[in-house]
C-alpha atoms as a PDB file:
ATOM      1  CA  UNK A   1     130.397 209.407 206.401  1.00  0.00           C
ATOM      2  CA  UNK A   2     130.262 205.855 205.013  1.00  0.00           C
ATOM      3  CA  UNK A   3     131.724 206.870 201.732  1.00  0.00           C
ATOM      4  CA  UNK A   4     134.950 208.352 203.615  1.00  0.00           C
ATOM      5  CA  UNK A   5     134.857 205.472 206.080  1.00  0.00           C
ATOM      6  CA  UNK A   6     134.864 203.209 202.792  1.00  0.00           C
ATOM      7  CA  UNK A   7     137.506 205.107 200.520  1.00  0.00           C
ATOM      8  CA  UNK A   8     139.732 205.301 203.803  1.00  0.00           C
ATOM      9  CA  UNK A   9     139.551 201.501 205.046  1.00  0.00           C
ATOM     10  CA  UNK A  10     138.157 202.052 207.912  1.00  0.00           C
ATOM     11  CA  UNK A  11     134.689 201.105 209.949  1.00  0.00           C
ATOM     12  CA  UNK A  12     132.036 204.058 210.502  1.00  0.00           C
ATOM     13  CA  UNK A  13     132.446 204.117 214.498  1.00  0.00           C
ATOM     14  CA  UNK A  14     136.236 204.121 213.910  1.00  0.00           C
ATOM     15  CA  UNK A  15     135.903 207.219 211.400  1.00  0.00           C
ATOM     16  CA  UNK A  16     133.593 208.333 214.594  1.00  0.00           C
ATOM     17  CA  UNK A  17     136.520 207.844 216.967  1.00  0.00           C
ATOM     18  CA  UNK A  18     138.711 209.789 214.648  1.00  0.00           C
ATOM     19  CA  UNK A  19     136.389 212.698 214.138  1.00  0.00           C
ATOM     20  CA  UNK A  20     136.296 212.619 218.247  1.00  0.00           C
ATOM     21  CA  UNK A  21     140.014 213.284 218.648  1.00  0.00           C
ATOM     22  CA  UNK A  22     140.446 209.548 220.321  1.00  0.00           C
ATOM     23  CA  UNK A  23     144.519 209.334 220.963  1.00  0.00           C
ATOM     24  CA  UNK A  24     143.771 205.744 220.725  1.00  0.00           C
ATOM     25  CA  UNK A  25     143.360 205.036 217.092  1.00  0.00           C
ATOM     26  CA  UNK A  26     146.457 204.550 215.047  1.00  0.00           C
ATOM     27  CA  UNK A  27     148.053 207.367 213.247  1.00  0.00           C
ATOM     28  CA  UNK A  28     147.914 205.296 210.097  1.00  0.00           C
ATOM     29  CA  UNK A  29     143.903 205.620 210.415  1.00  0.00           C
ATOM     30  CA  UNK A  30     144.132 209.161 210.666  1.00  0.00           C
ATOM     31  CA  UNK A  31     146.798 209.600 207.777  1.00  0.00           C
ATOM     32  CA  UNK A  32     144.217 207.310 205.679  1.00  0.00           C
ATOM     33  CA  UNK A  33     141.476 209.942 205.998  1.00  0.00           C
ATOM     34  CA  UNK A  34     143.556 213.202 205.645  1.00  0.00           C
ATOM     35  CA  UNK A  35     144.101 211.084 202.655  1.00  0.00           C
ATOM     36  CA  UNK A  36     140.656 210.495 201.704  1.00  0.00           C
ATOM     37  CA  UNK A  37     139.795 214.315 202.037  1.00  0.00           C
ATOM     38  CA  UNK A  38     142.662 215.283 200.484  1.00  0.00           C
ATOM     39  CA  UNK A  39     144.246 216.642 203.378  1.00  0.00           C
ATOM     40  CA  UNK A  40     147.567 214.041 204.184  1.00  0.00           C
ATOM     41  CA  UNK A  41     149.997 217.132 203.145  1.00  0.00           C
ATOM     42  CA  UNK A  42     149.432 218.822 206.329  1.00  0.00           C
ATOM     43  CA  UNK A  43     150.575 215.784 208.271  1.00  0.00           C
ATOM     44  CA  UNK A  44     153.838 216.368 207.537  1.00  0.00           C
ATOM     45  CA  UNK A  45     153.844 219.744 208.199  1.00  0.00           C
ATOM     46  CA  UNK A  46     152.306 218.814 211.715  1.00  0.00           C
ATOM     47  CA  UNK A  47     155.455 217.026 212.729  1.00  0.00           C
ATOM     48  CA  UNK A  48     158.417 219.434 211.141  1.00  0.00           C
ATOM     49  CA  UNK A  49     160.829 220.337 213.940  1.00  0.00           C
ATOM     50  CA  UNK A  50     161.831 223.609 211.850  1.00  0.00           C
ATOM     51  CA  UNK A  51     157.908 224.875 213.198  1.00  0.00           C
ATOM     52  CA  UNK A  52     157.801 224.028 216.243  1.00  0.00           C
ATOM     53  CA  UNK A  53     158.490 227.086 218.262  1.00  0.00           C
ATOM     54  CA  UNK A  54     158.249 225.975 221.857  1.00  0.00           C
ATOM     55  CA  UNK A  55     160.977 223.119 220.916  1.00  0.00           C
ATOM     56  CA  UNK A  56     162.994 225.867 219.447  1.00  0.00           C
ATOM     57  CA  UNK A  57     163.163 227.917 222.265  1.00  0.00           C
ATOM     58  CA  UNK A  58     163.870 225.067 224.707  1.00  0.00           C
ATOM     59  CA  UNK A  59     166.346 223.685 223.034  1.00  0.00           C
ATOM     60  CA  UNK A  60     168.033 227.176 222.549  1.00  0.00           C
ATOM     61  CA  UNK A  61     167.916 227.651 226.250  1.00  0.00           C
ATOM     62  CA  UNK A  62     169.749 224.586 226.700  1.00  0.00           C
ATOM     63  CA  UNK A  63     172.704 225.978 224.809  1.00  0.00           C
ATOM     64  CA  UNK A  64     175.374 227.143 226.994  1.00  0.00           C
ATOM     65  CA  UNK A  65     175.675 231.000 227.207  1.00  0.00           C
ATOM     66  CA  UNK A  66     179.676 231.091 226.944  1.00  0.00           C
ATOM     67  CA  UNK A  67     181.516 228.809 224.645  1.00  0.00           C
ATOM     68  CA  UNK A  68     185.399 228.459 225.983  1.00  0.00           C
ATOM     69  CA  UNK A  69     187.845 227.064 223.177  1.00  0.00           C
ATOM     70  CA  UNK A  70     190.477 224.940 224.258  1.00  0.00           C
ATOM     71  CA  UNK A  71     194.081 226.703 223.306  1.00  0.00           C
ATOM     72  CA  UNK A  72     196.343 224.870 220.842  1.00  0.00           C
ATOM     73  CA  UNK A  73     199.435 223.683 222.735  1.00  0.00           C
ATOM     74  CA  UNK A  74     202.733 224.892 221.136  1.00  0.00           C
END
């Protein structure tokens, strides 16, 4: 625990606070230790709006269910 604490900046309790789930320490701390274990691709994955299902399907709801195009005037 020390060693990862080291490589990834960070104090022991705070590596602690991470390994907790604490919503209070900095997403830069916890991108710093996927880093350390080799892990900081899936961070990115975390956050990709194309996999996130329950945003899809609200914002699909949202779209109107008839679309009504304005005629072109003569």
């Amino acid at each position: 625990m020390a060693i990862i604490a080291d490589r990834a900046f960070t104090s022991r309790s705070t590596l602690q606070r991470v390994e907790a789930g604490d919503h209070s320490v900095s997403i830069s701390i916890y991108a710093a230790v996927l880093h350390t274990l080799g892990l900081l691709e899936g961070l990115g994955q975390l956050a990709d709006p194309a996999k996130d299902t329950v945003g899809l399907a609200l914002a699909g709801e949202a779209l109107p269910k008839r679309v009504h195009l304005k005629r072109a005037k003569d």
